[in-house]
Structure formats: structure tokens, C-alpha cells
Protein backbone atom coordinates (compact mmCIF):
# COMPACT_ATOMS: atom_id res chain seq x y z
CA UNK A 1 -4.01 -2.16 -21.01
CA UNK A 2 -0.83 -2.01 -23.12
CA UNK A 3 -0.72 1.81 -22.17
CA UNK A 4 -0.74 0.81 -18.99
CA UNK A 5 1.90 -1.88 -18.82
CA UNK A 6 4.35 0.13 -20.83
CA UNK A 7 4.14 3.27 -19.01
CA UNK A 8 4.31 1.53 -15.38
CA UNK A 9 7.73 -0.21 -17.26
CA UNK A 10 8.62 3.32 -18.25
CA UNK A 11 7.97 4.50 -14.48
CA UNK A 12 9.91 1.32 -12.99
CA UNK A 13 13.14 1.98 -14.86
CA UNK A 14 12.96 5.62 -14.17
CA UNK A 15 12.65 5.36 -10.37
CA UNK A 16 15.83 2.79 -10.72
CA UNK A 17 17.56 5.23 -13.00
CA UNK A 18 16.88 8.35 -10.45
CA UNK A 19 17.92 6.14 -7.72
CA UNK A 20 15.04 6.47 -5.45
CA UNK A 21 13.71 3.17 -5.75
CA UNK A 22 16.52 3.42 -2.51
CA UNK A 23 13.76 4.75 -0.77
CA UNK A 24 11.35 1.57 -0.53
CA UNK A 25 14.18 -0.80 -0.54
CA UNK A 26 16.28 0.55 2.46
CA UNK A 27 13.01 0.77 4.71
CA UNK A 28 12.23 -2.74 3.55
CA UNK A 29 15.56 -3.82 5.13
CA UNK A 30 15.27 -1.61 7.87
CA UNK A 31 12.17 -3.03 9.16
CA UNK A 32 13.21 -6.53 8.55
CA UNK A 33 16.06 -5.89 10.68
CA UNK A 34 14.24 -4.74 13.11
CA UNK A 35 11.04 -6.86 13.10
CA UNK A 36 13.61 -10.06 12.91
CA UNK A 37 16.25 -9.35 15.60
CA UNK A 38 15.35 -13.07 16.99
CA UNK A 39 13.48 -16.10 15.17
CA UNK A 40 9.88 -15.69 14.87
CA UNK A 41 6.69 -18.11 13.85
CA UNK A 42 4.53 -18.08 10.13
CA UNK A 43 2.09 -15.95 11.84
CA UNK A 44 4.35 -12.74 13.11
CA UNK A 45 6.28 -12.96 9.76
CA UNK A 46 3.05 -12.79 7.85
CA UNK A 47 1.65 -9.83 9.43
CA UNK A 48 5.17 -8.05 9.74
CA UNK A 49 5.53 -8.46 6.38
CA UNK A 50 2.13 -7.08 5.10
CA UNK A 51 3.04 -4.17 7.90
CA UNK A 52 6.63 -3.87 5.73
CA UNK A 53 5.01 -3.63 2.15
CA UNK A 54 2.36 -1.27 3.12
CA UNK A 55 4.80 1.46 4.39
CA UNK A 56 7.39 0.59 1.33
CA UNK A 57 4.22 1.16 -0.67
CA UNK A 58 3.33 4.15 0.40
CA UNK A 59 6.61 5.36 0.36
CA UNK A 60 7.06 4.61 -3.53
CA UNK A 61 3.73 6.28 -4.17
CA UNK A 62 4.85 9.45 -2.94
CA UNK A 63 8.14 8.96 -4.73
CA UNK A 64 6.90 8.57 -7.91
CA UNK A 65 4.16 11.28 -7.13
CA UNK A 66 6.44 13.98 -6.67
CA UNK A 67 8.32 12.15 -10.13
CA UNK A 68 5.26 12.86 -12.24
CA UNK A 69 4.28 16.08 -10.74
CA UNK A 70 6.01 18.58 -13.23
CA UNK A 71 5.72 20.27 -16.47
CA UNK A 72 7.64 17.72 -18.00
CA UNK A 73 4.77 15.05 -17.77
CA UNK A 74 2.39 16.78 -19.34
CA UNK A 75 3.63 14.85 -22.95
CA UNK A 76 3.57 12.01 -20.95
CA UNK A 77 -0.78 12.54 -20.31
CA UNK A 78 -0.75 13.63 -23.45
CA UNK A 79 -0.24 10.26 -25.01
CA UNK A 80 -2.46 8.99 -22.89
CA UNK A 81 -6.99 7.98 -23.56
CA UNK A 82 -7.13 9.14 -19.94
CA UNK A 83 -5.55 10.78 -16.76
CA UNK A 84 -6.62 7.24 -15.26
CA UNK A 85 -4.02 5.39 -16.86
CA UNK A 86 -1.39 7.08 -15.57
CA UNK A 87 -2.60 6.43 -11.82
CA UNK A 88 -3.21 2.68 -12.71
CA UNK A 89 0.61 2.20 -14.32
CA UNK A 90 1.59 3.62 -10.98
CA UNK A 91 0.11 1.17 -9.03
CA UNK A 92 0.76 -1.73 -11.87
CA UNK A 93 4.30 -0.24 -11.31
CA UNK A 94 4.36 -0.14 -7.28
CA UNK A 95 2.77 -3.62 -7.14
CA UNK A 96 5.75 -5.31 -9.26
CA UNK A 97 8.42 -3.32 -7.46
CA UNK A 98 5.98 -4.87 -4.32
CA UNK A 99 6.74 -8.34 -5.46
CA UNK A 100 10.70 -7.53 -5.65
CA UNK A 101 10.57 -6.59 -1.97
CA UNK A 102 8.39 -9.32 -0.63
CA UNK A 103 10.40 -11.86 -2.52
CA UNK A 104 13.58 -10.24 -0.91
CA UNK A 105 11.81 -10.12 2.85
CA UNK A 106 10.70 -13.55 2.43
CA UNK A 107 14.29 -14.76 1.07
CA UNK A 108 16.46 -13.31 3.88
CA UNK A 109 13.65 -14.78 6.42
CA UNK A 110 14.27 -18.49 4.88
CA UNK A 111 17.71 -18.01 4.47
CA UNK A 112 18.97 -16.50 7.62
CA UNK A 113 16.47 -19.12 9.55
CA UNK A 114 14.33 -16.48 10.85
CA UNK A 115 10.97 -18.25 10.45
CA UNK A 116 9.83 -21.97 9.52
CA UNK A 117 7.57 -22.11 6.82
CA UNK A 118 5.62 -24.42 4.29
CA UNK A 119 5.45 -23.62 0.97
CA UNK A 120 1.30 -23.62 1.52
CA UNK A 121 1.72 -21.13 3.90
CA UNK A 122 3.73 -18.78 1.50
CA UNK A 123 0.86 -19.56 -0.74
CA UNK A 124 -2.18 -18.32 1.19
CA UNK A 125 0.18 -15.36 2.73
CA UNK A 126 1.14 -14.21 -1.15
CA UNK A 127 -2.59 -12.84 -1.98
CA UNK A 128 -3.38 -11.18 1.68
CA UNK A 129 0.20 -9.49 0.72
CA UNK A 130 -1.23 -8.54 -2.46
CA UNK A 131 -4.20 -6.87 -1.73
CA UNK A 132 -2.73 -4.83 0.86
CA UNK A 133 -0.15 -3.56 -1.62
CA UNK A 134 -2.67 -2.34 -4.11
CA UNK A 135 -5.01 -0.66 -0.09
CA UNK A 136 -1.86 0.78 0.06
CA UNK A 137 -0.87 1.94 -3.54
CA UNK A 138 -4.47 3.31 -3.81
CA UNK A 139 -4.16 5.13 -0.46
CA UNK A 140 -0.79 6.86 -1.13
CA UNK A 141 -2.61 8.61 -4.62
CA UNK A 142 -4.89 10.34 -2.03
CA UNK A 143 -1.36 11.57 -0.53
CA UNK A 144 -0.07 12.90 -2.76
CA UNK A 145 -0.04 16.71 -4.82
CA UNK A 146 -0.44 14.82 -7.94
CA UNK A 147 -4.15 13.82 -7.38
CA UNK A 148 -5.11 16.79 -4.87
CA UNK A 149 -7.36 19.22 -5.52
CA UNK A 150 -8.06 22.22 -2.58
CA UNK A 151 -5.56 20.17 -0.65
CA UNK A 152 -7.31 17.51 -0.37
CA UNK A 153 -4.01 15.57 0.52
CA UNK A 154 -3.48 17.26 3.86
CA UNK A 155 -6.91 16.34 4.54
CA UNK A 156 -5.77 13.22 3.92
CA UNK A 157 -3.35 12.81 5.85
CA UNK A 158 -5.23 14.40 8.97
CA UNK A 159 -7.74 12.09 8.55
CA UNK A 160 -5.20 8.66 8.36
CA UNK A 161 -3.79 10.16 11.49
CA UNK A 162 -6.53 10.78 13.49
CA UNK A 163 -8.37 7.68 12.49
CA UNK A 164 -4.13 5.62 13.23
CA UNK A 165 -4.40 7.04 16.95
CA UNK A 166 -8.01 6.57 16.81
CA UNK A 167 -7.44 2.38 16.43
CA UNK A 168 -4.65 3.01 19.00
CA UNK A 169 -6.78 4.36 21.24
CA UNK A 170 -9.90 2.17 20.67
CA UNK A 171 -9.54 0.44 24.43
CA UNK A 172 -9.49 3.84 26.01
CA UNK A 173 -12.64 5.03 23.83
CA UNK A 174 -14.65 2.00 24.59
CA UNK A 175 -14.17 2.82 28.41
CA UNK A 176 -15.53 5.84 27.53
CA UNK A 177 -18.26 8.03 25.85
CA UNK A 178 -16.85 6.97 22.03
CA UNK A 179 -17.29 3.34 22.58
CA UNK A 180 -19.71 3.91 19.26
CA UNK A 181 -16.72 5.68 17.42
CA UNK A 182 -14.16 3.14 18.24
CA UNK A 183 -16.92 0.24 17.22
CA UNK A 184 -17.33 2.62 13.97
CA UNK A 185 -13.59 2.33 13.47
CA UNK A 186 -12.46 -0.89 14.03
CA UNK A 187 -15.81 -1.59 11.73
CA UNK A 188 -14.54 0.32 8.79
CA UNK A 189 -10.60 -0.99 9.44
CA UNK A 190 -11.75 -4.58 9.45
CA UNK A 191 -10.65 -5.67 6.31
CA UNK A 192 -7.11 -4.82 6.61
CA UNK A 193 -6.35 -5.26 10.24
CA UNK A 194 -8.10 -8.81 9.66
CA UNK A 195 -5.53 -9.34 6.50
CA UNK A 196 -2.91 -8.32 9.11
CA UNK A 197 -3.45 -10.08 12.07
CA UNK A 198 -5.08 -13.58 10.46
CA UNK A 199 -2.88 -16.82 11.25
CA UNK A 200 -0.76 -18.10 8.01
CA UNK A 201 -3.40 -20.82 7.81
CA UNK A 202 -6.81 -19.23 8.16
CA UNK A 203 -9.26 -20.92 10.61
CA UNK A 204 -12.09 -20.36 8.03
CA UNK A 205 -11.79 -20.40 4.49
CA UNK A 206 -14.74 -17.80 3.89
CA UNK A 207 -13.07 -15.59 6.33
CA UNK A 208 -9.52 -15.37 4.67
CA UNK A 209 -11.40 -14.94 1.38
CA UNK A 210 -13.71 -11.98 3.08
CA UNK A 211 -10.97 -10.25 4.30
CA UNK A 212 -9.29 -9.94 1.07
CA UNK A 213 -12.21 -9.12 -0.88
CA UNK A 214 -12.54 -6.41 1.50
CA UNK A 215 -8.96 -5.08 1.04
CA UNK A 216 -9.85 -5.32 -2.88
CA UNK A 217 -12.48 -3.27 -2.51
CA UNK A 218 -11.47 -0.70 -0.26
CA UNK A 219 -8.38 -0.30 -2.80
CA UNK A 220 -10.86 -0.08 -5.52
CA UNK A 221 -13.17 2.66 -3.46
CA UNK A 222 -10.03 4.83 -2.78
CA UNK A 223 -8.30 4.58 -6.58
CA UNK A 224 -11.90 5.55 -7.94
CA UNK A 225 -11.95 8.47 -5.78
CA UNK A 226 -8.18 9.46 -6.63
CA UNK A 227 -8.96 8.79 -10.49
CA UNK A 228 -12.08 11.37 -9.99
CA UNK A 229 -10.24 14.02 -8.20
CA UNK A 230 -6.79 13.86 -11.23
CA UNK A 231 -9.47 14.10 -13.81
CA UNK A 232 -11.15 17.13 -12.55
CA UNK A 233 -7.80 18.32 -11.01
CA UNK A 234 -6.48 21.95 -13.31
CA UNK A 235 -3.27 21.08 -13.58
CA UNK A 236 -0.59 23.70 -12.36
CA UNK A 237 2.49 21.76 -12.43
CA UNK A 238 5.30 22.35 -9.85
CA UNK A 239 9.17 22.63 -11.20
């Protein structure tokens, strides 16, 4: 665990050093400029915000993929019991810098009078943000060259896209011949469209805790499967 924490420290200051922690922070604005042109309630800024960290997540994933991805890390797995650790300091790492930008979306909100909220709501909103940072962290290893093996990461991304138009879509499908394909989907996208689109203050109790569990272990499904493709991945490192 030590490992862990000190190389996702290691992997924090390097992505500020490089610069490209840029990357996640500009979008973060971007979309918070965009998502709060007027005032909105507790509700939209809860489920704009999990929208906000999941792309800045994704988006620091792949940055600090194509980081790692050289010859020059191969001291770095070296030094480390196994490949695993390196994947879990990246998302130890994405989930702090994750914090940073939540804490900055939720300060301009408050401060610029874009939303009214209790400090209960920011409370139950803080662990739905969570667990879609670490759906998100755990999706973007799958995206990357760093974990693929066969190019499995275009496969990937194929499938996020197809099953993204897919949810889109779903009204059309159910009119339709798929109606048991779009009841598939929405099935299997439950968790975190329900961790998206639930009020600030969750009717039921058992509900908001379901639908983080779920996140949890979707995230947990989709870093086991990254950690078991890196550890049977050769690794051919790109310059």
C-alpha cells in the first residue's frame, strides 16, 4: 500500500511537472462554463458534475497512459511486487487529482451563485462523485496502449461507442425489434446512469446506497480485467 501511495505521488507531481495535468483541468472549466451559463438547482449540478469528473477522468487516464508507456518505465515496474500496483497508483493518483477538480467545480458553483446548496447535500453528492471517478479511472485503463493486448483498446473503444449511441438510441430501439437490447442496456448501465441522474437527496436510502455499490463494483470488474490483461501483456514499449 505504501508502493502504491508513493508512486501515485510520484505520478501526480510528474503530470504537474510535464504540464498536462492542463488537460483535465481546462475541460473541467470548460464544461463548467458551459453546463453553468445560467443558475441551476442541487440536482442538475450534481449530475453535471459527476458528467464533468468522468470525462476529466478519463482524460487523465489516457494522459498518464501514454506517460508510462515507454522504455523508461520499465525501472519504474521493476521496483514494483506487481504490474498491479502501478495501475492502482494511477487510479489512487487520478482519484486525488479528482478531488482537486470537484472541489474547484463545486467552489466556483457556490461562489459565483450558480446553485443553492446544503452542506448535507454536498455530503451525499461527494460519494456518488466518488465512485464514478474510480467507473471512470478503471474504464480509461481498458483505453489505453498501456494495458492492451491484440488491441484490445480499440475494441474498447468500439464497444463504449456503440453501447453510448446504443443508450441514445434506446427510445427508437424499444419501438422497434431491439426493445430486448435496449432493456439489456439500460440493465447493464443502471448503476451509473442511476448515480447520474438521482436527486441530491435520494428518495430511498437503499437505492442511493445500491447505486453506488454498483458503480464500486463495476469499477472493480473493469480494473480486474485491466490488471489481468498488463500482467499477461509482453511488453514492447513505444519511444
Amino acid at each position: 500500500m505504501s508502493r502504491t501511495a508513493a508512486m501515485a505521488w510520484f505520478l501526480l507531481k510528474e503530470l504537474a511537472r510535464s504540464l498536462l495535468i492542463i488537460a483535465p483541468l481546462a475541460l473541467t472549466l470548460a464544461l463548467y462554463w458551459i453546463f453553468f451559463e445560467w443558475p441551476g438547482d442541487v440536482d442538475y449540478f450534481a449530475a453535471t458534475g459527476g458528467f464533468t469528473l468522468i470525462v476529466a477522468t478519463l482524460v487523465t487516464v489516457l494522459t498518464l497512459a501514454g506517460q508510462l508507456n515507454r522504455s523508461s518505465s520499465a525501472v519504474t515496474l521493476l521496483r514494483l511486487a506487481r504490474r498491479s500496483e502501478l495501475l492502482a497508483a494511477m487510479v489512487l493518483c487520478v482519484v486525488v487529482l479528482g478531488g482537486l477538480l470537484a472541489a474547484l467545480y463545486t467552489v466556483l458553483a457556490l461562489v459565483q451563485a450558480k446553485v443553492a446548496m446544503q452542506p448535507v447535500e454536498l455530503l451525499l453528492i461527494a460519494p456518488r462523485w466518488l465512485a464514478l471517478v474510480l467507473f471512470a479511472a478503471s474504464l480509461g485503463l481498458l483505453l489505453t496502449r498501456l494495458t492492451s493486448r491484440g488491441g484490445s483498446y480499440i475494441v474498447t473503444f468500439v464497444a463504449l461507442a456503440l453501447f453510448a449511441s446504443a443508450t441514445e438510441l434506446r427510445g427508437v430501439m424499444e419501438r422497434g425489434s431491439f426493445a430486448w437490447l435496449a432493456e439489456a442496456i439500460a440493465a447493464v448501465a443502471s448503476p451509473v446512469t442511476t448515480a447520474l441522474r438521482e436527486p441530491a437527496i435520494p428518495v430511498s436510502g437503499s437505492g442511493y446506497l445500491l447505486s453506488i455499490a454498483g458503480v464500486l463494483v463495476f469499477a472493480a470488474g473493469l480494473f480486474a480485467l485491466a490488471a489481468w490483461l498488463f500482467r499477461r501483456k509482453d511488453l514492447l514499449w513505444a519511444e
